[in-house]
Protein backbone atom coordinates (compact mmCIF):
# COMPACT_ATOMS: atom_id res chain seq x y z
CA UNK A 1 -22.71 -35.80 -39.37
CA UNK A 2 -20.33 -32.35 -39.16
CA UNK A 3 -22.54 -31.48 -36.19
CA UNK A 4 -21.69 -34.44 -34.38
CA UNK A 5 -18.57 -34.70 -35.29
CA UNK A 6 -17.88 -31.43 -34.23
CA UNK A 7 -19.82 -32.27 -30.49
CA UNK A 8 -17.70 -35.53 -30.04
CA UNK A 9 -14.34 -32.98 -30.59
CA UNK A 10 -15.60 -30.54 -28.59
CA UNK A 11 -16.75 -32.78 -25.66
CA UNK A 12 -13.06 -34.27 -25.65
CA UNK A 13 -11.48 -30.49 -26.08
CA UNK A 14 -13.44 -29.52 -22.83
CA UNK A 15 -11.89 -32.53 -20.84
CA UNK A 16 -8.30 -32.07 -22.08
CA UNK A 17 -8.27 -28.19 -22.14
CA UNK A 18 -9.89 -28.42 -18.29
CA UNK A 19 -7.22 -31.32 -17.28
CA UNK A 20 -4.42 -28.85 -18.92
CA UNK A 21 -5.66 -25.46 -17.06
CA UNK A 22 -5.70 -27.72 -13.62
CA UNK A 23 -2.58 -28.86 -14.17
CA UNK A 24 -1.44 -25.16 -14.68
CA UNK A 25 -3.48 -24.13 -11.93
CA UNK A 26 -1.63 -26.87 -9.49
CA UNK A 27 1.49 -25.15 -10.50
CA UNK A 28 0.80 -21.67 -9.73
CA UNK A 29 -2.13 -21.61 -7.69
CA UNK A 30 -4.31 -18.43 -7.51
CA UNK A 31 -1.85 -16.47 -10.05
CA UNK A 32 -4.27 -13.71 -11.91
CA UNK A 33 -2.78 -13.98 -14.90
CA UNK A 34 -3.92 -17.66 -15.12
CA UNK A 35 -7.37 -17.05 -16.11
CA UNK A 36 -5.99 -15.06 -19.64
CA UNK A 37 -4.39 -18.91 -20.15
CA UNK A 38 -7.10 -20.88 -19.66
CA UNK A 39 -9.12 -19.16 -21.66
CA UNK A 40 -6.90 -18.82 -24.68
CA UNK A 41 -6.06 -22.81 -23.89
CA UNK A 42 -10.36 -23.33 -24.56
CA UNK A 43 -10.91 -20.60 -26.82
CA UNK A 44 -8.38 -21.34 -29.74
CA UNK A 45 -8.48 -24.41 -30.29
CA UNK A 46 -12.76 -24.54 -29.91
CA UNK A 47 -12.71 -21.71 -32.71
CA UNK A 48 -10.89 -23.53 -34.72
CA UNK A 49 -12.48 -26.65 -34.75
CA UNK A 50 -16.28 -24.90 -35.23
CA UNK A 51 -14.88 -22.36 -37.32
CA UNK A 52 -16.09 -19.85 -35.92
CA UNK A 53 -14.92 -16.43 -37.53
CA UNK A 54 -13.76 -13.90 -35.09
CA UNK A 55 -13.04 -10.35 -35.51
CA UNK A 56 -11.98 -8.32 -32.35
CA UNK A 57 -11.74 -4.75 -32.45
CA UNK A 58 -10.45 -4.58 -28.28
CA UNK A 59 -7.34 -1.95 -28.11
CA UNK A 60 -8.95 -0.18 -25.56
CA UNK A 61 -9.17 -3.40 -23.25
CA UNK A 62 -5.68 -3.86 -23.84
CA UNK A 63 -4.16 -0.53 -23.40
CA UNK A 64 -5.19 -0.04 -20.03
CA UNK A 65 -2.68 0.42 -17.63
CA UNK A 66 -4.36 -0.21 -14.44
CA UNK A 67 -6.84 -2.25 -13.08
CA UNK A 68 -10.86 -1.77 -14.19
CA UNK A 69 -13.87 -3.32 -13.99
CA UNK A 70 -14.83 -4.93 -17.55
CA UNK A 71 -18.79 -5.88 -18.43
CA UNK A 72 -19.91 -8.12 -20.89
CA UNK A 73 -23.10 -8.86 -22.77
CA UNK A 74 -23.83 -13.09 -22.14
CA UNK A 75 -25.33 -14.91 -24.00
CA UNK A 76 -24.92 -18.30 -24.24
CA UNK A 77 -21.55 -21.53 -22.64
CA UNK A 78 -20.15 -20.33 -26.34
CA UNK A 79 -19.01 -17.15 -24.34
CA UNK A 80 -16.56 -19.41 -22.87
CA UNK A 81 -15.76 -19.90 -26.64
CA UNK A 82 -15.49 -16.51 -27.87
CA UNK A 83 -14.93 -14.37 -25.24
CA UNK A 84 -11.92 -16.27 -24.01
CA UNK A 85 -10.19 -15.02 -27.17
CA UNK A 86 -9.65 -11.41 -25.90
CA UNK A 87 -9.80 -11.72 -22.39
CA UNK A 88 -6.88 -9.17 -21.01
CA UNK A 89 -3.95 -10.56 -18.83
CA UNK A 90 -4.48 -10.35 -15.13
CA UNK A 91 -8.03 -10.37 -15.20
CA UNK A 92 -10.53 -12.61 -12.92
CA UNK A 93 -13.92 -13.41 -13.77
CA UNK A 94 -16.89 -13.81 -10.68
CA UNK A 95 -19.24 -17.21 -11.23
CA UNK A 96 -21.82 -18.73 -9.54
CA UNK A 97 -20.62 -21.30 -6.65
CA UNK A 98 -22.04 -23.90 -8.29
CA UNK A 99 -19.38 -23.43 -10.88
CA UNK A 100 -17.29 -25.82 -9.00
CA UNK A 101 -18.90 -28.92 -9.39
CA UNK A 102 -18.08 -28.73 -12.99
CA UNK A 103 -15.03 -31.45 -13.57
CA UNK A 104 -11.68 -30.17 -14.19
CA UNK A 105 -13.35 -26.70 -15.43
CA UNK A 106 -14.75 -25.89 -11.47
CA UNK A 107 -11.22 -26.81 -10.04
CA UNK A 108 -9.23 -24.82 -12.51
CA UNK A 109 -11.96 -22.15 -12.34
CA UNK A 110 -10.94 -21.28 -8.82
CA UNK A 111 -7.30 -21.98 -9.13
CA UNK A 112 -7.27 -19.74 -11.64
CA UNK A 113 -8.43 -16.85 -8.54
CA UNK A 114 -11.74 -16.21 -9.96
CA UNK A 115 -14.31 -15.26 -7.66
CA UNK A 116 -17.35 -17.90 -6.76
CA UNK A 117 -20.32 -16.40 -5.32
CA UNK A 118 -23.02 -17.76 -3.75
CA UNK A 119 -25.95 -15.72 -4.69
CA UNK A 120 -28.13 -17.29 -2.51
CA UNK A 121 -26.13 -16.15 0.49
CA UNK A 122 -26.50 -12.37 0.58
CA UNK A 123 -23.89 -12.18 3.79
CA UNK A 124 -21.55 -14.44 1.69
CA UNK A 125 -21.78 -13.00 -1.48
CA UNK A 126 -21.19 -9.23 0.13
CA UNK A 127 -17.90 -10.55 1.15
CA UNK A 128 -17.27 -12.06 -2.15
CA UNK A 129 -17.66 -8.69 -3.32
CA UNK A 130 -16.00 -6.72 -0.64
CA UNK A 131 -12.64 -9.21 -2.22
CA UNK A 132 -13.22 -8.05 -5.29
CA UNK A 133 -12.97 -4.79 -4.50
CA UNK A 134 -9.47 -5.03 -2.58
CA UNK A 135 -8.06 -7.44 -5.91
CA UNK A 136 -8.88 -4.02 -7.88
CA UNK A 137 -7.33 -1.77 -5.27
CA UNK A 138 -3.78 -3.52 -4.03
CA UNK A 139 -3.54 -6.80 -6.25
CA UNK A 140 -3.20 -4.83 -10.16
CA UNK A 141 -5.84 -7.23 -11.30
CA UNK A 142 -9.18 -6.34 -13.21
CA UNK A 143 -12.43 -8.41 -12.96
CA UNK A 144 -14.74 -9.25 -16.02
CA UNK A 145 -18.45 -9.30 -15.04
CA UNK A 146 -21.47 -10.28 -16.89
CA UNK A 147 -23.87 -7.68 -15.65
CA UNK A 148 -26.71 -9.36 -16.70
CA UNK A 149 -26.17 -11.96 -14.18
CA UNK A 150 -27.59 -14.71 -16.94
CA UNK A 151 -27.60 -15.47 -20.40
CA UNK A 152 -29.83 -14.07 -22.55
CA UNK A 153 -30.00 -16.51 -24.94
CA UNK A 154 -29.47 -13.76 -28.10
CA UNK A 155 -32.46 -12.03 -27.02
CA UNK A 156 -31.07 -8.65 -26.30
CA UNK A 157 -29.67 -7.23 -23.16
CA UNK A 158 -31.29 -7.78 -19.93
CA UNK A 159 -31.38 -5.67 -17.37
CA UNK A 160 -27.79 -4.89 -15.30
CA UNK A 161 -27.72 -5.60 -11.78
CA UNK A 162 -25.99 -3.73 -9.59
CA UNK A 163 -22.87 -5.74 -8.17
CA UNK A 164 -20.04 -4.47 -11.09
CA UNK A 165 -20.55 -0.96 -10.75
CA UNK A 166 -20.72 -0.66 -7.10
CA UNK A 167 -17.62 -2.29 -7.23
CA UNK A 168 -15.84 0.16 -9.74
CA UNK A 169 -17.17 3.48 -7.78
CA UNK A 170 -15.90 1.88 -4.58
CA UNK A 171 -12.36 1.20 -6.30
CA UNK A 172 -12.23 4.26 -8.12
CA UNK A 173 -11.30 2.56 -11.22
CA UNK A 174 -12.62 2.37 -14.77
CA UNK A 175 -15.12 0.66 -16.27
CA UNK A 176 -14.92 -0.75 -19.96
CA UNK A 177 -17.84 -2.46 -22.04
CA UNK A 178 -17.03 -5.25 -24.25
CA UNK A 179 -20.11 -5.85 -26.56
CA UNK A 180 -20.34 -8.82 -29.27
CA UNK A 181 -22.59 -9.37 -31.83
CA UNK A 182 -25.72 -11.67 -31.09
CA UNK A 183 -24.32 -15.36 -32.28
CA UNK A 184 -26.56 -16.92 -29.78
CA UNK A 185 -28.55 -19.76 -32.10
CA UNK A 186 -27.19 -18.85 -35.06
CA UNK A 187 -24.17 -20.57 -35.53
CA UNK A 188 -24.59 -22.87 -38.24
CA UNK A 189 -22.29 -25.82 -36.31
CA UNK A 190 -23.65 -28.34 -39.42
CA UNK A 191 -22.15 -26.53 -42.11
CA UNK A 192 -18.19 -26.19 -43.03
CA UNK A 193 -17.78 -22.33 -41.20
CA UNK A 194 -20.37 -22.21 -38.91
CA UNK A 195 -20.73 -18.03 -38.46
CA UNK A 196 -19.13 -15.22 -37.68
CA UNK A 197 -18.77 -13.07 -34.32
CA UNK A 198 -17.90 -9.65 -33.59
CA UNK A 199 -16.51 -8.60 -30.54
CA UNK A 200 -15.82 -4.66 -29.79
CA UNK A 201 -14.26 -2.82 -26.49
CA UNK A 202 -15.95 0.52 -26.07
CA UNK A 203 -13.78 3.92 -24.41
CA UNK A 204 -13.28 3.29 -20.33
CA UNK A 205 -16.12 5.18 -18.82
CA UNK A 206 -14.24 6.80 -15.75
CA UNK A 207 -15.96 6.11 -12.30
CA UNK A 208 -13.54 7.87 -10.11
CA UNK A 209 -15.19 10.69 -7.58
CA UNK A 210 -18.29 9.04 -8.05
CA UNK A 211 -20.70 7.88 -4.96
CA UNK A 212 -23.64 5.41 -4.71
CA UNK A 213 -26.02 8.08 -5.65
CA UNK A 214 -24.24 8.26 -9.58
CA UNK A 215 -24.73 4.07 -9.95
CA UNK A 216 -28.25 4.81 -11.63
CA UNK A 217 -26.68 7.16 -14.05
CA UNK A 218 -24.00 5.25 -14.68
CA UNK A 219 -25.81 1.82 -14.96
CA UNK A 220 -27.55 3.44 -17.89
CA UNK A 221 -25.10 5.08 -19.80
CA UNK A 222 -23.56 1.87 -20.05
CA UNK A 223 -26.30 -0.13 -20.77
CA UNK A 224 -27.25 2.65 -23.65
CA UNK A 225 -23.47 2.69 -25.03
CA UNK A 226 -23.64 -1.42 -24.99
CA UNK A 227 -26.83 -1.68 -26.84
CA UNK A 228 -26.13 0.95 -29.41
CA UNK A 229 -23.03 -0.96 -30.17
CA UNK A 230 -24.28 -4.24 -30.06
CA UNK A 231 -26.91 -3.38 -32.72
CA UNK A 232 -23.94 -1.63 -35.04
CA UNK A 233 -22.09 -5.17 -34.48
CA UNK A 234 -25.30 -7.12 -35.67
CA UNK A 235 -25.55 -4.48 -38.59
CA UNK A 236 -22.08 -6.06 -39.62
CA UNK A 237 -22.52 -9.59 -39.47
CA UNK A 238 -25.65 -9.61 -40.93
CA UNK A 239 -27.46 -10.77 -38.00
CA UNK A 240 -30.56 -9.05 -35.64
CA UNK A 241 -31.05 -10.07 -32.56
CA UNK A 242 -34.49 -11.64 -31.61
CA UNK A 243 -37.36 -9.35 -29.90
């Protein structure tokens, strides 16, 4: 009965909070800092109402003073959730196209300036990309990428593709990891407090004087640094995440 409870609130929180962020989006169309908004405007109130328990441990997401490139383990639509707790002000996310079919939540998405790419266009998407690239360089505004590219359902990372960290070497800006512990299909959405989530920014890794020819090196190293932390995170909580 909690569970469905819970859905009917939730399905009704997702309407209003995406009627909200497109009314906010109407009003100041394409401003950076209206993604931060949005999110906070689905995150809080979602948390709240699944109680979800949320530590952050993010200072160094928030005490950067210029623009970077932030990647971030995915795992399930509950990112939306959890992630939109701590995400940085004027900061832009990249989605799929098909993102903007979604009512209310597609419009806002893109009014918010996030980046849709069609990644069945290579030409298309390139340009996508090339955009990104210039918001990082003349617009002071970050981008927050999910590497992965797909959710993982819990399951560990996948494997990074490439798109985040050519962007950072060809904007000669920073790149910072933001792990969280594996929640995927483990929340407990029946019972009073349904689980808890942790969520920590590592050190900016520096990507300034690097080339192409560094991206394998640095694709690891972050991938390394994200799983190590990921698995400390788990260690916390209490959970482990599936093989």
């Amino acid at each position: 009965m909690l569970f469905l409870a819970r859905m009917f609130l939730m399905g009704l929180h997702f309407v209003l909070a995406g009627v909200l962020g497109l009314v906010l989006g109407l009003c100041r169309p394409f401003n950076p800092d209206n993604s931060r908004l949005c999110a906070r405007l689905y995150s809080l109130p979602a948390l709240c109402m699944l109680r979800i328990k949320l530590k952050a441990e993010v200072s160094s997401l928030f005490g950067q003073d210029r623009p970077c490139v932030i990647v971030a383990n995915h795992q399930s639509n509950y990112d939306l959730y959890v992630l939109g707790r701590v995400v940085p002000p004027r900061t832009v996310s990249i989605g799929k196209k098909s993102l903007k079919w979604v009512p209310f939540f597609g419009q806002l998405y893109w009014l918010a300036g996030n980046v849709l790419i069609d990644r069945g266009n290579g030409q298309k998407a390139k340009q996508a990309m090339l955009q990104t690239t210039e918001a990082l360089q003349q617009r002071d505004t970050s981008i927050w990428v999910f590497p992965e590219g797909t959710r993982n359902q819990g399951k560990g990372l996948l494997p990074f593709k490439k798109g985040a960290f050519q962007m950072a070497i060809a904007a000669g800006v920073p790149i910072i990891p933001v792990c969280v512990s594996t929640y995927a299909g483990r929340f407990k959405l029946n019972r009073w407090n349904s689980g808890k989530v942790m969520i920590r920014s590592l050190p900016a890794i520096p990507t300034l004087g690097l080339t192409l020819d560094d991206l394998p090196q640095l694709m690891d190293r972050c991938q390394l640094m994200m799983r190590e932390c990921i698995e400390q995170l788990d260690s916390a909580v209490g959970t482990k995440a599936a093989v």
